[in-house]
Protein backbone atom coordinates (compact mmCIF):
# COMPACT_ATOMS: atom_id res chain seq x y z
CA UNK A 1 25.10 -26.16 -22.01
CA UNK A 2 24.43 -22.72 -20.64
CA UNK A 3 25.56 -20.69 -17.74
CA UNK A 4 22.09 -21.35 -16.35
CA UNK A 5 22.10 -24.52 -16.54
CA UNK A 6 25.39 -25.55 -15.74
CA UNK A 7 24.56 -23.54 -12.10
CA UNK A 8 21.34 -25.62 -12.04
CA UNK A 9 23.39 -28.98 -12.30
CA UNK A 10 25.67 -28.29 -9.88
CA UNK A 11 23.33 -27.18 -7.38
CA UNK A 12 21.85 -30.97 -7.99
CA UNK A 13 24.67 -32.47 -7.79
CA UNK A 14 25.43 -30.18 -4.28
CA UNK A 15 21.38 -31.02 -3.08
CA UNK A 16 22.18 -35.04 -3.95
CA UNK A 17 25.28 -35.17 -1.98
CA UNK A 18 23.72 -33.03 1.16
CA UNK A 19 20.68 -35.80 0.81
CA UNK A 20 23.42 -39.43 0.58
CA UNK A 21 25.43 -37.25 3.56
CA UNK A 22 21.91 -36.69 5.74
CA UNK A 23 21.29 -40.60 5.15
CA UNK A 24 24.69 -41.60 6.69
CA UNK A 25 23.91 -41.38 10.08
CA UNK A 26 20.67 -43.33 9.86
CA UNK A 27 22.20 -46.45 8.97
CA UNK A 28 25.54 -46.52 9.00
CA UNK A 29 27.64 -47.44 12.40
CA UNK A 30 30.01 -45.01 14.44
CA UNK A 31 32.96 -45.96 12.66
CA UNK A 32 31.10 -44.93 9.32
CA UNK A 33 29.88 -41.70 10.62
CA UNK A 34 33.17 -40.65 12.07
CA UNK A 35 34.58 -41.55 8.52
CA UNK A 36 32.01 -39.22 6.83
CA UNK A 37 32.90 -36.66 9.30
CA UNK A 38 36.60 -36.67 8.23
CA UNK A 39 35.51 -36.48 4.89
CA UNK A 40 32.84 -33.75 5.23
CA UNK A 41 35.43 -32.06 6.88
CA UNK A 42 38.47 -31.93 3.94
CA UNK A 43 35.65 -31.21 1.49
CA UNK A 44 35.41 -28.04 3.50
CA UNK A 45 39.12 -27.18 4.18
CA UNK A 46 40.04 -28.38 0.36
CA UNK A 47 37.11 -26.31 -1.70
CA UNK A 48 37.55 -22.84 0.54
CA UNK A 49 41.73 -23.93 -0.02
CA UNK A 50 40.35 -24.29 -3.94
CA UNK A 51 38.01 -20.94 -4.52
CA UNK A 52 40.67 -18.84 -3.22
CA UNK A 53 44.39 -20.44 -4.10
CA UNK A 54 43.62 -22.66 -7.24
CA UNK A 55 41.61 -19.69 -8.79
CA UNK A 56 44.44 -17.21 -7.73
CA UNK A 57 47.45 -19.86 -8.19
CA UNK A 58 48.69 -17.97 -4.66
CA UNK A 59 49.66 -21.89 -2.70
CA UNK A 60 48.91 -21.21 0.88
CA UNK A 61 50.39 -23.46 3.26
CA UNK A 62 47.77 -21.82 6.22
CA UNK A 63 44.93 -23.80 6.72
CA UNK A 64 46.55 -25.05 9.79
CA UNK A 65 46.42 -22.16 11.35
CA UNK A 66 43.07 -20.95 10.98
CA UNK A 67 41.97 -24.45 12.13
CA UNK A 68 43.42 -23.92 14.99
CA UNK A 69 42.46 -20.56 15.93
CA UNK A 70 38.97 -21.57 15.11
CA UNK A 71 40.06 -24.95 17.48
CA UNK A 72 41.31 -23.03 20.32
CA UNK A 73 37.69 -20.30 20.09
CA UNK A 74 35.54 -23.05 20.33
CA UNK A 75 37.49 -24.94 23.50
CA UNK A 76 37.58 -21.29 25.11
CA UNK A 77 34.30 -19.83 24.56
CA UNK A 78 31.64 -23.15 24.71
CA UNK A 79 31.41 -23.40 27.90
CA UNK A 80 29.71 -19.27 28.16
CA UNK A 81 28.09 -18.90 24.82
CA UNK A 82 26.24 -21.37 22.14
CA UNK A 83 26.96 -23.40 20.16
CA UNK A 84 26.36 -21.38 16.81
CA UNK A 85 27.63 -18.39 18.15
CA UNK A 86 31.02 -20.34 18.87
CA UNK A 87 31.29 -21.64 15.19
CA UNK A 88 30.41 -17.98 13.67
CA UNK A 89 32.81 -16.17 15.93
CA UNK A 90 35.52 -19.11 15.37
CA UNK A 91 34.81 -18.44 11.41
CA UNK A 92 35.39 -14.44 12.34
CA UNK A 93 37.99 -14.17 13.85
CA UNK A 94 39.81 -16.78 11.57
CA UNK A 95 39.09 -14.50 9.26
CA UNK A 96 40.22 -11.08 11.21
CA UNK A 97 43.83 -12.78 11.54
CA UNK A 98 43.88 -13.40 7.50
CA UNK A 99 42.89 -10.44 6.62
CA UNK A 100 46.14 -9.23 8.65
CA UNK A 101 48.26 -12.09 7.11
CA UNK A 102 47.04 -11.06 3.97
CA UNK A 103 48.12 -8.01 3.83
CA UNK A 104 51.43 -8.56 5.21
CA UNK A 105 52.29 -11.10 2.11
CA UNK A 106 49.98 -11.71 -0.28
CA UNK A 107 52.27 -9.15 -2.38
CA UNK A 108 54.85 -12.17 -3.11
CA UNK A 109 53.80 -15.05 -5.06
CA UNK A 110 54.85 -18.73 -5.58
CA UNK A 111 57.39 -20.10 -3.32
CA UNK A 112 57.77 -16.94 -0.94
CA UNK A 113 54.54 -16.85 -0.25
CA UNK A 114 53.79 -20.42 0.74
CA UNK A 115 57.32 -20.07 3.07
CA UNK A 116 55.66 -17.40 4.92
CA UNK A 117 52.45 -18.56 5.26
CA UNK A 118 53.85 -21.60 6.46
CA UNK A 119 55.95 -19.57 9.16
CA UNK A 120 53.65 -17.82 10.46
CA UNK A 121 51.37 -20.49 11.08
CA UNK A 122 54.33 -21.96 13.12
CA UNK A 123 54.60 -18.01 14.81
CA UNK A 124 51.45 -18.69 16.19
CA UNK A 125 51.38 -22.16 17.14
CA UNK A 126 54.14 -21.42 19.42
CA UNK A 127 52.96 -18.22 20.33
CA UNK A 128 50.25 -19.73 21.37
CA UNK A 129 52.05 -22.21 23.41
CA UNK A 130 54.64 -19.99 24.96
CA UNK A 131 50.98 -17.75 25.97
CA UNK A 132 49.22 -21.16 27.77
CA UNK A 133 52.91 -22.17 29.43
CA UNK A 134 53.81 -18.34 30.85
CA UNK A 135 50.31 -16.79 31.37
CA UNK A 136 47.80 -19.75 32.28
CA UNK A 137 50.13 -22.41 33.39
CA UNK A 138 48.65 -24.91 31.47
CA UNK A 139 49.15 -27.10 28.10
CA UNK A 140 46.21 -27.33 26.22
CA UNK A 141 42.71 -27.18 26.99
CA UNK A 142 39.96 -29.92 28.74
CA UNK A 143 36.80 -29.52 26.80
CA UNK A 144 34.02 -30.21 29.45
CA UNK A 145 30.67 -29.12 27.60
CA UNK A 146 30.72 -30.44 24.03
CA UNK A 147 27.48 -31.16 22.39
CA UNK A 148 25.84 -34.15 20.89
CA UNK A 149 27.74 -36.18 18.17
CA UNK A 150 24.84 -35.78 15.62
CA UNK A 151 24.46 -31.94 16.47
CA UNK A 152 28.73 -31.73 15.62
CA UNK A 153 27.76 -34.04 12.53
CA UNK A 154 25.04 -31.59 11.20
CA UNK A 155 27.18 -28.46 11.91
CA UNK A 156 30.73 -30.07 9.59
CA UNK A 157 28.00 -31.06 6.95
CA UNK A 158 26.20 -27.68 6.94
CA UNK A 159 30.00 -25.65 6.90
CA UNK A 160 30.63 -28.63 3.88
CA UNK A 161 27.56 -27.31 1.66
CA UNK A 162 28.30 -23.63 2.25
CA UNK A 163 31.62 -24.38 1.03
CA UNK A 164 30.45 -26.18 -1.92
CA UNK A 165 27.72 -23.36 -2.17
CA UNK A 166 30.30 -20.27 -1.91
CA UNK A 167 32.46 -21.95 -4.46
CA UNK A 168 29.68 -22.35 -7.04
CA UNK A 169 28.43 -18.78 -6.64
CA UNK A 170 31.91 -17.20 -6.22
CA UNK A 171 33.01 -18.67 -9.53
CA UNK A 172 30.15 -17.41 -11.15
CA UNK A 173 30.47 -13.17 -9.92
CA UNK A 174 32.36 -10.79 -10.80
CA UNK A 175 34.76 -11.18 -7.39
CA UNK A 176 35.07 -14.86 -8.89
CA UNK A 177 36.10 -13.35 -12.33
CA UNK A 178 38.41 -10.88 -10.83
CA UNK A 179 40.28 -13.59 -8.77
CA UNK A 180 40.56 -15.77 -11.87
CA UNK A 181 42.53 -12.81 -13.32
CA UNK A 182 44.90 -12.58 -10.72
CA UNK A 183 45.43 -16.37 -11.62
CA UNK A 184 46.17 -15.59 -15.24
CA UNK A 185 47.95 -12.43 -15.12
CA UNK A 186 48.11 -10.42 -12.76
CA UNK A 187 49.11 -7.33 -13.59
CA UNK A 188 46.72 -7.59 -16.36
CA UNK A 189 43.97 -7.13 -13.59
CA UNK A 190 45.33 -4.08 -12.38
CA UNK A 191 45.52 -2.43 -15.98
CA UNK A 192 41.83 -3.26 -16.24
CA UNK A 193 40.98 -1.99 -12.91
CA UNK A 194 41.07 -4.97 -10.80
CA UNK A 195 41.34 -3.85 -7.30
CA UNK A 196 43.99 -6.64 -6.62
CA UNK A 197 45.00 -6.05 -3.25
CA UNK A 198 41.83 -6.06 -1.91
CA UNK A 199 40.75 -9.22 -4.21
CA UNK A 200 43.52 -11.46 -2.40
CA UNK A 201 42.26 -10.35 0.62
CA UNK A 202 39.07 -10.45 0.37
CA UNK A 203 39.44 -14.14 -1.00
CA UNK A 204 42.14 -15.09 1.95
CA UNK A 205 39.61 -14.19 4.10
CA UNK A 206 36.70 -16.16 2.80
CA UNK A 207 39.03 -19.39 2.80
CA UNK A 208 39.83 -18.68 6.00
CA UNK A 209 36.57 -18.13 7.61
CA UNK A 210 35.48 -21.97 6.41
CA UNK A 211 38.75 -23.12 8.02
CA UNK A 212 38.32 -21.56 11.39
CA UNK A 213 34.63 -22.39 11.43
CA UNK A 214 35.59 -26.19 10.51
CA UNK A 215 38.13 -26.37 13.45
CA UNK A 216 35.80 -24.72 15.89
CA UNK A 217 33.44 -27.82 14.60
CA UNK A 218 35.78 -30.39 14.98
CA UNK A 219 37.44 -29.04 18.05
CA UNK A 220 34.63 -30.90 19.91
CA UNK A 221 35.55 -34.21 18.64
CA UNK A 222 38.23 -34.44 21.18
CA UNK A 223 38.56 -33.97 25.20
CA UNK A 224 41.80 -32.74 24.94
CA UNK A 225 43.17 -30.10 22.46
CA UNK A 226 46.58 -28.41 22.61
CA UNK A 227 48.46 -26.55 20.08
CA UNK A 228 50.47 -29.31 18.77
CA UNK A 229 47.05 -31.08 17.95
CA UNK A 230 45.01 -28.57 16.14
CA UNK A 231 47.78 -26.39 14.71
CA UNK A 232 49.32 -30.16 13.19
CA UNK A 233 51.01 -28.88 9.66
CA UNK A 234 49.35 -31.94 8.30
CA UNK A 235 45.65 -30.93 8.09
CA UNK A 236 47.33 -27.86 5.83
CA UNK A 237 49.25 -30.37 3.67
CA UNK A 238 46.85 -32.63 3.30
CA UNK A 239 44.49 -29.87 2.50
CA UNK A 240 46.33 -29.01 -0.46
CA UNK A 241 47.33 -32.52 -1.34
CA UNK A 242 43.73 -33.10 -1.41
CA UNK A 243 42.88 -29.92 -3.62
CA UNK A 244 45.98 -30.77 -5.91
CA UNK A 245 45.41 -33.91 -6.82
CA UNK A 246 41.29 -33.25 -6.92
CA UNK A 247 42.21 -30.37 -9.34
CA UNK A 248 42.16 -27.30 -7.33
CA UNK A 249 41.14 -25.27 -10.45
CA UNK A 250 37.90 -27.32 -10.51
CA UNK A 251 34.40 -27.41 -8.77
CA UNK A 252 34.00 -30.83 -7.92
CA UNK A 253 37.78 -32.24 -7.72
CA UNK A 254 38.51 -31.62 -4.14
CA UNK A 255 35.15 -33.21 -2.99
CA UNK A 256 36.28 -36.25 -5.14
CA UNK A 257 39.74 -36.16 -3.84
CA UNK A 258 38.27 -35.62 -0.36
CA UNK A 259 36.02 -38.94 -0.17
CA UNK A 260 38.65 -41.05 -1.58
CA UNK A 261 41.14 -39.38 0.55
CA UNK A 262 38.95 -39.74 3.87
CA UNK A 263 38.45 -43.53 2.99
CA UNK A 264 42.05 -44.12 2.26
CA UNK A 265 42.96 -42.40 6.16
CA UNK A 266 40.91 -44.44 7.83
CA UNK A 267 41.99 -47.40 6.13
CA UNK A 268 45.53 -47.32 5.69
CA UNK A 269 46.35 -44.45 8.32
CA UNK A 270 46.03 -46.60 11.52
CA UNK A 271 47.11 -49.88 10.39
CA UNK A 272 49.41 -49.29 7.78
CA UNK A 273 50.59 -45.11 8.23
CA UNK A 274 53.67 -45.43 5.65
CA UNK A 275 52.08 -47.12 3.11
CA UNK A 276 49.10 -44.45 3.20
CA UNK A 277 51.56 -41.64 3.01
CA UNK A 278 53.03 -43.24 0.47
CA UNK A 279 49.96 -43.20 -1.70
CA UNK A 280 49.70 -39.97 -0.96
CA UNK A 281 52.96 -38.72 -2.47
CA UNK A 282 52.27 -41.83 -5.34
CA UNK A 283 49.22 -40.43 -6.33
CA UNK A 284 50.66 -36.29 -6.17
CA UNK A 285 53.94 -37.35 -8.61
CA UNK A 286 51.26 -39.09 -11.18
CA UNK A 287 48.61 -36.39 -11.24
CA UNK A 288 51.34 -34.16 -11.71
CA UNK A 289 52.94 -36.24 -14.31
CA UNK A 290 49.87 -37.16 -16.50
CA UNK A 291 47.02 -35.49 -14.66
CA UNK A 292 47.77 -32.09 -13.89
CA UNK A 293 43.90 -31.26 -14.34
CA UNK A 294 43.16 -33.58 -11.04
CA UNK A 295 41.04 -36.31 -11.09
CA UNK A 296 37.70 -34.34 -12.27
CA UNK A 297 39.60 -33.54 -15.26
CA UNK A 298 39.08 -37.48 -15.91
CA UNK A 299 37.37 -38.46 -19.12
CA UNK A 300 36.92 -41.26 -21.20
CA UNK A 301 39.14 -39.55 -23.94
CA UNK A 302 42.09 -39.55 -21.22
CA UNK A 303 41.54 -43.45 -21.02
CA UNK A 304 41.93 -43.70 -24.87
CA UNK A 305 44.70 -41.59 -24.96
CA UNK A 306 46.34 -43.35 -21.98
CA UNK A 307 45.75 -46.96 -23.69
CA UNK A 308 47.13 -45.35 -26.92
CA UNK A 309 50.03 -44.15 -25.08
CA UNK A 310 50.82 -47.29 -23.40
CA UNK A 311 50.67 -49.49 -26.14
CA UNK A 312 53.16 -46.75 -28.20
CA UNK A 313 55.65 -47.42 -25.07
CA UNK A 314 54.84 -51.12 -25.30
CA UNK A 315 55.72 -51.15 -28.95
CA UNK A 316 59.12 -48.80 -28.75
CA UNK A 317 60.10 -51.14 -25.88
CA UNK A 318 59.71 -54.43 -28.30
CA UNK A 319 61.47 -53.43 -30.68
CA UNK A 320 64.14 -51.98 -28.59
CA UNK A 321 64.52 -55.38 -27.05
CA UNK A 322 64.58 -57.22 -30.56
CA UNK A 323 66.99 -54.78 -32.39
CA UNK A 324 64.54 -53.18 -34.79
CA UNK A 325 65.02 -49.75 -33.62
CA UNK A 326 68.76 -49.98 -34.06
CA UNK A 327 68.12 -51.84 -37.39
CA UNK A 328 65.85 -48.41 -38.41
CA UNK A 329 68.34 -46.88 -37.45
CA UNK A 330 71.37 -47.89 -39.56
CA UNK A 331 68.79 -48.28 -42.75
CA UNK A 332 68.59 -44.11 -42.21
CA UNK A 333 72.08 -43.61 -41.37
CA UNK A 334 72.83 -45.54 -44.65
CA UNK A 335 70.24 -43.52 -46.60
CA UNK A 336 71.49 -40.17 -45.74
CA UNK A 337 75.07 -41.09 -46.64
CA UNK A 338 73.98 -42.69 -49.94
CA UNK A 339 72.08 -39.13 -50.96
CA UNK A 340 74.91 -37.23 -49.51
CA UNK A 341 77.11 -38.99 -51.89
CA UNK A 342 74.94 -38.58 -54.76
């Protein structure tokens, strides 16, 4: 297939989910809806996470944070402006504070830079915290004026598709290209003229935008917000989890990820909340182990080798258990002594 027409499947594939997504609320009950909600929401937060960190291999631990500043914009400002203004300037100034982030470390890589990102989305969760205790006197915010559940629906799906969207145009220019050679090498880039600097931060910024825009969406979902709430580490983590085991190099693996991911939280979460996170870190050791393409790497060829695989193991095992492999063994050892001797 061509470039062409591998951009004209995806946008199908993009148009048929928007279309099943649209349909949701029309027949399905509240408990479905807020379930597609969750979901429409991590295949935001996981395919910004992806264009930016899976095509850069830069693991930001951030999300969090730009959640909640997009959280906190949308609890402050709804009440005095509307409601698309709120999610745009949530989205901007998300955005403003990566952009400073960014430049502050995005010169370390691997394991230093997800520390610090990590930190300082903690700085400001509890600067934010020590601001509401000693300035306003308060914990957290009431949101009075919050707007209609299908109108909050609507606005998670449309951030969803412009995800989706940005990530299958991004890929495709030549700001895509550049941050896919940051991925591979780095300083390769720079030889051939690859702005770097501004690359990360340009892409930082674009992942963080969707995230701040999402948690100005969401914010809405609840009367009560406070910093522990919307800064929670574990929207970032599961974020990535979600992106990781999706394949975050990929188009379409965090939106798989996402949906099963979405289903399996509002399964397991509530009634059983160990044995979900316990699927969770199940599932990350074996996509690491023997899927480190995610599941959208999947093919019927991985099934075949998988079956071959198993029935190697199953074989090695048997005879392990019957003495033939010590049996081979010996024969060899014996061998090799008999031509040594000759």
């Amino acid at each position: 297939m061509t470039s062409r027409q591998f951009l004209i499947r995806d946008l199908l594939v993009l148009l048929a989910f928007t279309g099943w997504a649209l349909a949701v609320p029309g027949f399905a009950s509240e408990f479905v809806v807020s379930m597609a909600m969750t979901c429409l929401m991590y295949v935001a937060l996981s395919s910004s996470w992806s264009l930016f960190c899976g095509t850069t291999r830069y693991l930001s631990l951030a999300t969090s944070a730009f959640f909640g500043i997009g959280a906190y914009t949308s609890a402050l400002l709804l009440e005095t402006m509307a409601w698309a203004s709120v999610i745009a300037l949530g989205a901007l100034i998300a955005a403003a504070v990566a952009v400073l982030m960014g430049a502050a470390v995005l010169h370390l890589r691997g394991t230093y830079f997800a520390v610090l990102t990590f930190g300082m989305t903690e700085l400001i969760r509890h600067a934010i915290s020590y601001f509401e205790k000693s300035v306003t006197g308060t914990v957290g915010r009431v949101l009075v004026v919050v707007p209609e559940e299908r109108t909050i629906y609507l606005t998670v799906l449309l951030i969803a598709v412009v995800a989706v969207g940005l990530s299958i145009v991004v890929r495709r220019t030549r700001f895509g290209l550049a941050m896919a050679g940051i991925g591979a090498d780095e300083q390769r880039a720079q030889t051939l003229g690859v702005n770097t600097r501004l690359v990360k931060v340009a892409g930082f910024a674009l992942t963080a935008a969707v995230a701040g825009a999402v948690g100005a969406a969401m914010s809405v979902r609840w009367t009560y917000i406070d910093p522990h709430t919307v800064f929670n580490p574990f929207i970032g983590f599961q974020t990535v989890l979600i992106a990781l085991i999706g394949g975050a190099m990929t188009l379409w693996g965090p939106l798989i990820a996402a949906i099963v991911f979405s289903v399996l939280a509002e399964t397991l979460r509530l009634q059983v909340p160990q044995l979900y996170m316990m699927s969770l870190g199940v599932l990350l050791i074996l996509s690491v182990l023997y899927l480190p393409g995610g599941l959208a790497s999947l093919r019927w060829q991985t099934f075949k080798d998988w079956g071959q695989a198993s029935r190697q193991w199953w074989r090695e095992l048997r005879d392990d258990l019957r003495g033939e492999t010590a049996r081979r063994k010996a024969q060899a050892k014996q061998q090799r002594e008999r031509s040594n001797a000759f």
